[in-house]
N, C-alpha and C. Protein backbone atom coordinates (compact mmCIF):
# COMPACT_ATOMS: atom_id res chain seq x y z
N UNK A 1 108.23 73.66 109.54
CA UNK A 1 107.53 74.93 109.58
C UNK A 1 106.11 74.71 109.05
N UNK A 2 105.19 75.13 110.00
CA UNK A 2 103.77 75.08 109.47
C UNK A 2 103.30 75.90 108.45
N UNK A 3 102.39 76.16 107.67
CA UNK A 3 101.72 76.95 106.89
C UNK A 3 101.11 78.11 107.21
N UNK A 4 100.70 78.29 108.79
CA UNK A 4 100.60 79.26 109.20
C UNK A 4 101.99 80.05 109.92
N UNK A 5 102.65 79.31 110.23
CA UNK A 5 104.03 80.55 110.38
C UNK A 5 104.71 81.03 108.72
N UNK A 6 104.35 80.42 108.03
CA UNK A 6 104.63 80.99 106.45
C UNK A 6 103.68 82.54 106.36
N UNK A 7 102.73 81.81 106.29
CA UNK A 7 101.81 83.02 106.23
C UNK A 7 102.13 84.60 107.60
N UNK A 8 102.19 83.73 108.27
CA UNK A 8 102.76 84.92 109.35
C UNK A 8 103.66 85.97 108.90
N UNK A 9 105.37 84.99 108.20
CA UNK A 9 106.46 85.46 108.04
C UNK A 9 105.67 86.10 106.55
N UNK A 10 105.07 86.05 105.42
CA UNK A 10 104.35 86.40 104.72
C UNK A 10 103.79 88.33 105.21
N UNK A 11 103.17 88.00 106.03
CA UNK A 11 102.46 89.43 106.25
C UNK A 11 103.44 90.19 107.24
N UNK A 12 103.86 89.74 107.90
CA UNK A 12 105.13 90.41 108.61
C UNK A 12 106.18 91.55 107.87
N UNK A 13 106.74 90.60 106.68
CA UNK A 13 107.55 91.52 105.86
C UNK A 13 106.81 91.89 104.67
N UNK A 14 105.71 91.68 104.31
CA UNK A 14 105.07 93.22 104.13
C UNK A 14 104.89 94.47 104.78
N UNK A 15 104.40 93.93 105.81
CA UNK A 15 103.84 95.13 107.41
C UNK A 15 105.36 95.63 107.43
N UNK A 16 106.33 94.92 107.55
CA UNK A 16 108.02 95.21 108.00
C UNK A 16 107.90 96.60 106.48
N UNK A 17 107.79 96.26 105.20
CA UNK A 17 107.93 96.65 104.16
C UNK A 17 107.28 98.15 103.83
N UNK A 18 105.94 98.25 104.43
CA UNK A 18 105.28 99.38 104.69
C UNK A 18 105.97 100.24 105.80
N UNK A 19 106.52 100.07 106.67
CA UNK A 19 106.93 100.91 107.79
C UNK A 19 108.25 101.15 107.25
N UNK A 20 109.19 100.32 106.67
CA UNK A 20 110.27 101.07 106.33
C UNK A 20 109.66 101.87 105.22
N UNK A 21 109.05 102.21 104.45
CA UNK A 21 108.73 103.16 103.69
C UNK A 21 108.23 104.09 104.02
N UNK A 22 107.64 104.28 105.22
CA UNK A 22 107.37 105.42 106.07
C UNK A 22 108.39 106.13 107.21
N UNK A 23 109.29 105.14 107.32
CA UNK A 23 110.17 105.65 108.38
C UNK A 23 111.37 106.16 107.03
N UNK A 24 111.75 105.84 106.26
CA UNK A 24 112.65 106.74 105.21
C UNK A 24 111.96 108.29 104.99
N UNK A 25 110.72 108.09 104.39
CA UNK A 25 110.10 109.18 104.91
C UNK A 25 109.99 110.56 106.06
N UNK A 26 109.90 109.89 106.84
CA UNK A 26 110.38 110.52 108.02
C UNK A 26 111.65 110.72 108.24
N UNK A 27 112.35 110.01 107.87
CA UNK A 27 113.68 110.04 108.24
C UNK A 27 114.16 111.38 106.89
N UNK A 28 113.56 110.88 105.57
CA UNK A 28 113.95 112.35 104.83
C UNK A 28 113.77 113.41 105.46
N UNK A 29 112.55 113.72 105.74
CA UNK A 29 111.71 114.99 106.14
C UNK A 29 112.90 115.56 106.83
N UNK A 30 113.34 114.63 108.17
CA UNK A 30 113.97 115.08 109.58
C UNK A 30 114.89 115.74 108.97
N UNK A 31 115.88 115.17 107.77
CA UNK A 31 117.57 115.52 107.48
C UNK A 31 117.09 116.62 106.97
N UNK A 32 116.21 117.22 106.22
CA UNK A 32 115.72 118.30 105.25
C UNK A 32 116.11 119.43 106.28
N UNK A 33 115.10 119.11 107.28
CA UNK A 33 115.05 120.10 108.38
C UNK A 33 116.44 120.50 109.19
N UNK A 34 116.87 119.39 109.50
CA UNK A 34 118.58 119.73 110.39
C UNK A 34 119.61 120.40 109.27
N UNK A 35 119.32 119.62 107.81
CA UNK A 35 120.12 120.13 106.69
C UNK A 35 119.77 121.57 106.15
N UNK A 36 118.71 122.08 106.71
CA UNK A 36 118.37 123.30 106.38
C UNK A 36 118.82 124.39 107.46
N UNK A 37 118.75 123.87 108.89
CA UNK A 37 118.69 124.59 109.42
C UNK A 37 120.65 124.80 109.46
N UNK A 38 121.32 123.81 109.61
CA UNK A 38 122.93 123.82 109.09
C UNK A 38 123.22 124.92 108.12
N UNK A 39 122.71 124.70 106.41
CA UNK A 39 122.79 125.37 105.43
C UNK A 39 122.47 127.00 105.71
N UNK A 40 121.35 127.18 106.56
CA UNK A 40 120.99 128.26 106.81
C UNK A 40 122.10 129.34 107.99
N UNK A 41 122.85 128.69 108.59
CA UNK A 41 123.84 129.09 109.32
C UNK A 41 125.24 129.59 108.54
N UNK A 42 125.48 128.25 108.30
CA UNK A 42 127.17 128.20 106.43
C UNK A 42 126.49 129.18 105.42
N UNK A 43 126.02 128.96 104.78
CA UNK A 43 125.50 129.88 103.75
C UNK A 43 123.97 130.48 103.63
N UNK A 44 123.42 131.45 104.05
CA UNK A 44 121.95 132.00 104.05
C UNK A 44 121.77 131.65 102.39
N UNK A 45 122.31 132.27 101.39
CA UNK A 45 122.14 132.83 100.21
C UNK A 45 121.78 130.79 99.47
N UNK A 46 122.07 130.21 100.11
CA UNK A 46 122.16 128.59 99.47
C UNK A 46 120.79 127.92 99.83
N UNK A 47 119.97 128.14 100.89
CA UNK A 47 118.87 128.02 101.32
C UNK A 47 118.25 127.91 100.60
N UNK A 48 117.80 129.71 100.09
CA UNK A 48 116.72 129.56 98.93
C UNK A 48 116.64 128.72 98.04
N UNK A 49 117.58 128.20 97.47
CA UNK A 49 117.53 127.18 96.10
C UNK A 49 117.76 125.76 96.99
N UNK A 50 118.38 125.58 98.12
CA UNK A 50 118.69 123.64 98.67
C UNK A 50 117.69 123.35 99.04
N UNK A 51 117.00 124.27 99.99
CA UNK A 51 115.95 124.22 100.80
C UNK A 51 114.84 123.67 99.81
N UNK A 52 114.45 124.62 98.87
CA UNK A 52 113.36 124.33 97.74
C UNK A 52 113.56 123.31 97.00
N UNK A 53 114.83 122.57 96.47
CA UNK A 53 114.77 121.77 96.21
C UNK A 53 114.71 120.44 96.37
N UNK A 54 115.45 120.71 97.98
CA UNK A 54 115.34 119.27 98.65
C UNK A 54 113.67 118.90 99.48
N UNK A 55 113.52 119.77 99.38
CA UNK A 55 111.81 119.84 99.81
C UNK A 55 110.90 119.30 98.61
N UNK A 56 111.06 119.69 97.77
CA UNK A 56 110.67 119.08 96.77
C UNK A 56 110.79 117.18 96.58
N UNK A 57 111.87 116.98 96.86
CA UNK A 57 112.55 115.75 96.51
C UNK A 57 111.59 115.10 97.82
N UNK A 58 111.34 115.54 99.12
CA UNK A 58 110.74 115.14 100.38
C UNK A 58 109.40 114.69 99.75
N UNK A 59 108.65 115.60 99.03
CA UNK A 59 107.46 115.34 98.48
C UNK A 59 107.00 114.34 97.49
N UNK A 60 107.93 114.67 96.72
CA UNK A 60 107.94 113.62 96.05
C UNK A 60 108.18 112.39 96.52
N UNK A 61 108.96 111.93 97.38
CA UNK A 61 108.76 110.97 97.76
C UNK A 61 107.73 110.38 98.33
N UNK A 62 107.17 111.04 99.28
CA UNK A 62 105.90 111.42 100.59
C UNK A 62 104.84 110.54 99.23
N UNK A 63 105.14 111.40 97.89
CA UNK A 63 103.79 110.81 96.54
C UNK A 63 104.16 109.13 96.52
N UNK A 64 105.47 108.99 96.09
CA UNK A 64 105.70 107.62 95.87
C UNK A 64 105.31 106.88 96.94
N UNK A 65 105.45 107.07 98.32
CA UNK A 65 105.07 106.26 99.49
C UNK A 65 103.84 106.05 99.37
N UNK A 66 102.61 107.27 99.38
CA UNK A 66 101.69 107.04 99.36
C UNK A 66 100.81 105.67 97.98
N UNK A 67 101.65 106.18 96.48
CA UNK A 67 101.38 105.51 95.55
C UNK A 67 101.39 103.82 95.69
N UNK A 68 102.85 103.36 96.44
CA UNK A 68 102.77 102.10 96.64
C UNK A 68 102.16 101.54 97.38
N UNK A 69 101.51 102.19 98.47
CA UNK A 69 100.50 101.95 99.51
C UNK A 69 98.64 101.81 98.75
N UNK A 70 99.27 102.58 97.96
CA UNK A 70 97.68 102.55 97.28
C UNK A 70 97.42 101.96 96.44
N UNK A 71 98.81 101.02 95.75
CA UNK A 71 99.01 99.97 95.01
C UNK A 71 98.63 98.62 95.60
N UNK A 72 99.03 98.47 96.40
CA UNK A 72 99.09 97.24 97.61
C UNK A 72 97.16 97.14 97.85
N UNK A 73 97.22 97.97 98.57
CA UNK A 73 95.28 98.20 98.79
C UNK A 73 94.77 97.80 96.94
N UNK A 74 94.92 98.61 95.95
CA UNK A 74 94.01 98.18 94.78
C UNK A 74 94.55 97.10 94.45
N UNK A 75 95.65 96.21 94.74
CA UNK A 75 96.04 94.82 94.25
C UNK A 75 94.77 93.92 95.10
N UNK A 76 94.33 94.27 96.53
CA UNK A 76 94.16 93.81 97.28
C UNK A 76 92.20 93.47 96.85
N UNK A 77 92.16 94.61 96.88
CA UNK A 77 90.65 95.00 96.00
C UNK A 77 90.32 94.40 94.78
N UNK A 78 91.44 94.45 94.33
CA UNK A 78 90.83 93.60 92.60
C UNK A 78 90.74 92.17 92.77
N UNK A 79 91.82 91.48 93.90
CA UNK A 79 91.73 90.14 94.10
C UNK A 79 90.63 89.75 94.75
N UNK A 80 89.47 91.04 95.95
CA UNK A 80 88.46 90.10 96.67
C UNK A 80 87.88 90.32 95.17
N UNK A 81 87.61 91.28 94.14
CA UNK A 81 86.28 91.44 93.12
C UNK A 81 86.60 90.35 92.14
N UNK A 82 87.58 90.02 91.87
CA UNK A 82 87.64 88.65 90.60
C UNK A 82 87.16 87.52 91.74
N UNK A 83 87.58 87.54 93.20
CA UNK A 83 86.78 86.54 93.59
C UNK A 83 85.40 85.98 93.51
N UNK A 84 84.52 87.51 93.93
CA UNK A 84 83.27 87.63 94.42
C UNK A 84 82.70 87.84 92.59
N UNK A 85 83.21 88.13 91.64
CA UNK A 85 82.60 87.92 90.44
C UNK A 85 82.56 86.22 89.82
N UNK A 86 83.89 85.19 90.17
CA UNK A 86 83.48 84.13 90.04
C UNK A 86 82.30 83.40 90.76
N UNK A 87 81.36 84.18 91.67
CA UNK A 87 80.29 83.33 92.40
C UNK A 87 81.04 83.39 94.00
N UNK A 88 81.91 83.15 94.29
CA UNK A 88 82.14 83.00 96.02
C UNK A 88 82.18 84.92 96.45
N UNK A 89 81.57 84.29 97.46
CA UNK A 89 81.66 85.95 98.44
C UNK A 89 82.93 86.31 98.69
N UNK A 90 83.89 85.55 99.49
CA UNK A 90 85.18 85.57 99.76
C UNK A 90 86.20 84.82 99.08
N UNK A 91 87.40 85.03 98.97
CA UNK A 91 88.61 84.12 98.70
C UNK A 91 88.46 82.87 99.04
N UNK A 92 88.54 82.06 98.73
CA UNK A 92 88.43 80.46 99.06
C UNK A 92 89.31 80.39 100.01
N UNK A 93 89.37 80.07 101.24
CA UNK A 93 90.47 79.85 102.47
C UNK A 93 91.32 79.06 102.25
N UNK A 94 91.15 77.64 100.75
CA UNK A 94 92.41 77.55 100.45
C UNK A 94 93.22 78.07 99.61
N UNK A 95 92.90 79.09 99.08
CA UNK A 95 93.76 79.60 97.99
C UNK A 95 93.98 81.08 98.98
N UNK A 96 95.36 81.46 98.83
CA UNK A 96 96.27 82.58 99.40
C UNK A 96 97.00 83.22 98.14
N UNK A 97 96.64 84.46 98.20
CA UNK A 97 98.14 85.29 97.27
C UNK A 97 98.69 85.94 97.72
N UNK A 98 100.02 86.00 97.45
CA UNK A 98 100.95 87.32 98.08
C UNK A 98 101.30 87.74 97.04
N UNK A 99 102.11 88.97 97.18
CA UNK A 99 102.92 89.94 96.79
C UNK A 99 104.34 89.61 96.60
N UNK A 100 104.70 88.88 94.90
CA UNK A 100 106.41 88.98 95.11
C UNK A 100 107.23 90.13 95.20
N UNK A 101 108.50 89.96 95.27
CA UNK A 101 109.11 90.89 95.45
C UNK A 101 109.39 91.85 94.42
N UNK A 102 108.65 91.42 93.20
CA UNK A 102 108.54 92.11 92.05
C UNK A 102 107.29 92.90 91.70
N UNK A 103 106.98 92.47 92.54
CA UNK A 103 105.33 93.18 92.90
C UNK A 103 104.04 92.46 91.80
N UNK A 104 104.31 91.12 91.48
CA UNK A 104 103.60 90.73 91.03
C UNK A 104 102.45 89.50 91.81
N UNK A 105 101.21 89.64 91.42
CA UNK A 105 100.10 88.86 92.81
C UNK A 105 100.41 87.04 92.37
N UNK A 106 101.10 86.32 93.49
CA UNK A 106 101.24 84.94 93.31
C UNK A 106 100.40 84.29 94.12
N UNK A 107 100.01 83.09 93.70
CA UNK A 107 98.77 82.35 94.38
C UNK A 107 100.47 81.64 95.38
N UNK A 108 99.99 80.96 96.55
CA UNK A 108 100.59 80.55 97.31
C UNK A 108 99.97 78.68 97.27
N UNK A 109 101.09 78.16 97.08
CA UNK A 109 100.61 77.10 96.69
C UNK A 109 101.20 75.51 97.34
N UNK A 110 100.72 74.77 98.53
CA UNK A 110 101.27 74.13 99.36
C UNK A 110 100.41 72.95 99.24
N UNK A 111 100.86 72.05 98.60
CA UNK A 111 99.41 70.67 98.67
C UNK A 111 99.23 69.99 99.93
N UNK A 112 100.36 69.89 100.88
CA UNK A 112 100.31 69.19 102.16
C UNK A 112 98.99 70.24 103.37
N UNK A 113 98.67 71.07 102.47
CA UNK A 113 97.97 72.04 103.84
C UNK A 113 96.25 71.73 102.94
N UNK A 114 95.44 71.42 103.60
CA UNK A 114 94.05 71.46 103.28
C UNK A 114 93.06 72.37 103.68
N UNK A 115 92.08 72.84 103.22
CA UNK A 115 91.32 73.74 104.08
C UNK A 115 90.90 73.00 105.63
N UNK A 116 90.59 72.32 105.95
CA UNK A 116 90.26 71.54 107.47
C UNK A 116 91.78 71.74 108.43
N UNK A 117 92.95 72.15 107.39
CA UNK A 117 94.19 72.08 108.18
C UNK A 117 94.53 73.56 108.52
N UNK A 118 93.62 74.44 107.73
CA UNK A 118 93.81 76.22 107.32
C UNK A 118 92.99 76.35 108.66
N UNK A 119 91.95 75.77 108.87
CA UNK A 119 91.08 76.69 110.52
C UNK A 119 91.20 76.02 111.32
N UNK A 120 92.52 75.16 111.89
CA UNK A 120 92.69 74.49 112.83
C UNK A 120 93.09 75.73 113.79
């Protein structure tokens, strides 16, 4: 496996990682709505309070989606500015970081790959 299909499989299941967090999303929203409109048939009087609350819970989530998205972007931002404050404009093309699964920023680190081997 090359270094660039790493990197591929790398941004992939992030990109994979962002869309399931938007499609749960959506996928809440949808049940809210069918679950409301159900509830609203079985019991009118249960609405007022499921409805409001599970709507609530929709939003809140809708916050958290947005939050980790906006986490990801300022991880992303602080890594070009510690770059461009050590003197380089950009990230050095050999140095890569990702995102573990703990959400902490890891340099990616492969000695067999050189920069002359990175813009082939």
């Amino acid at each position: 496996m090359t270094y660039e299909d790493d990197e591929l499989k790398e941004i992939k299941r992030q990109v994979d990682a962002k869309l399931w967090r938007r499609g749960l999303l959506g996928l809440n929203f949808i049940a809210w709505l069918i679950g409301t409109g159900i509830l609203a048939v079985v019991d009118a009087a249960a609405v007022e309070i499921v409805a409001v609350t599970w709507f609530g819970l929709v939003l809140f989530h809708g916050m958290m989606v947005i939050l980790w998205e906006r986490r990801d972007h300022e991880i992303a931002v602080e890594v070009e500015r510690r770059a461009q404050a050590r003197g380089s404009e950009k990230l050095k093309r050999d140095r890569l970081y990702r995102l573990s699964d703990d959400g902490e920023l890891v340099e990616v680190e492969d000695e067999d790959d050189t920069p002359a081997k990175l813009h082939r």
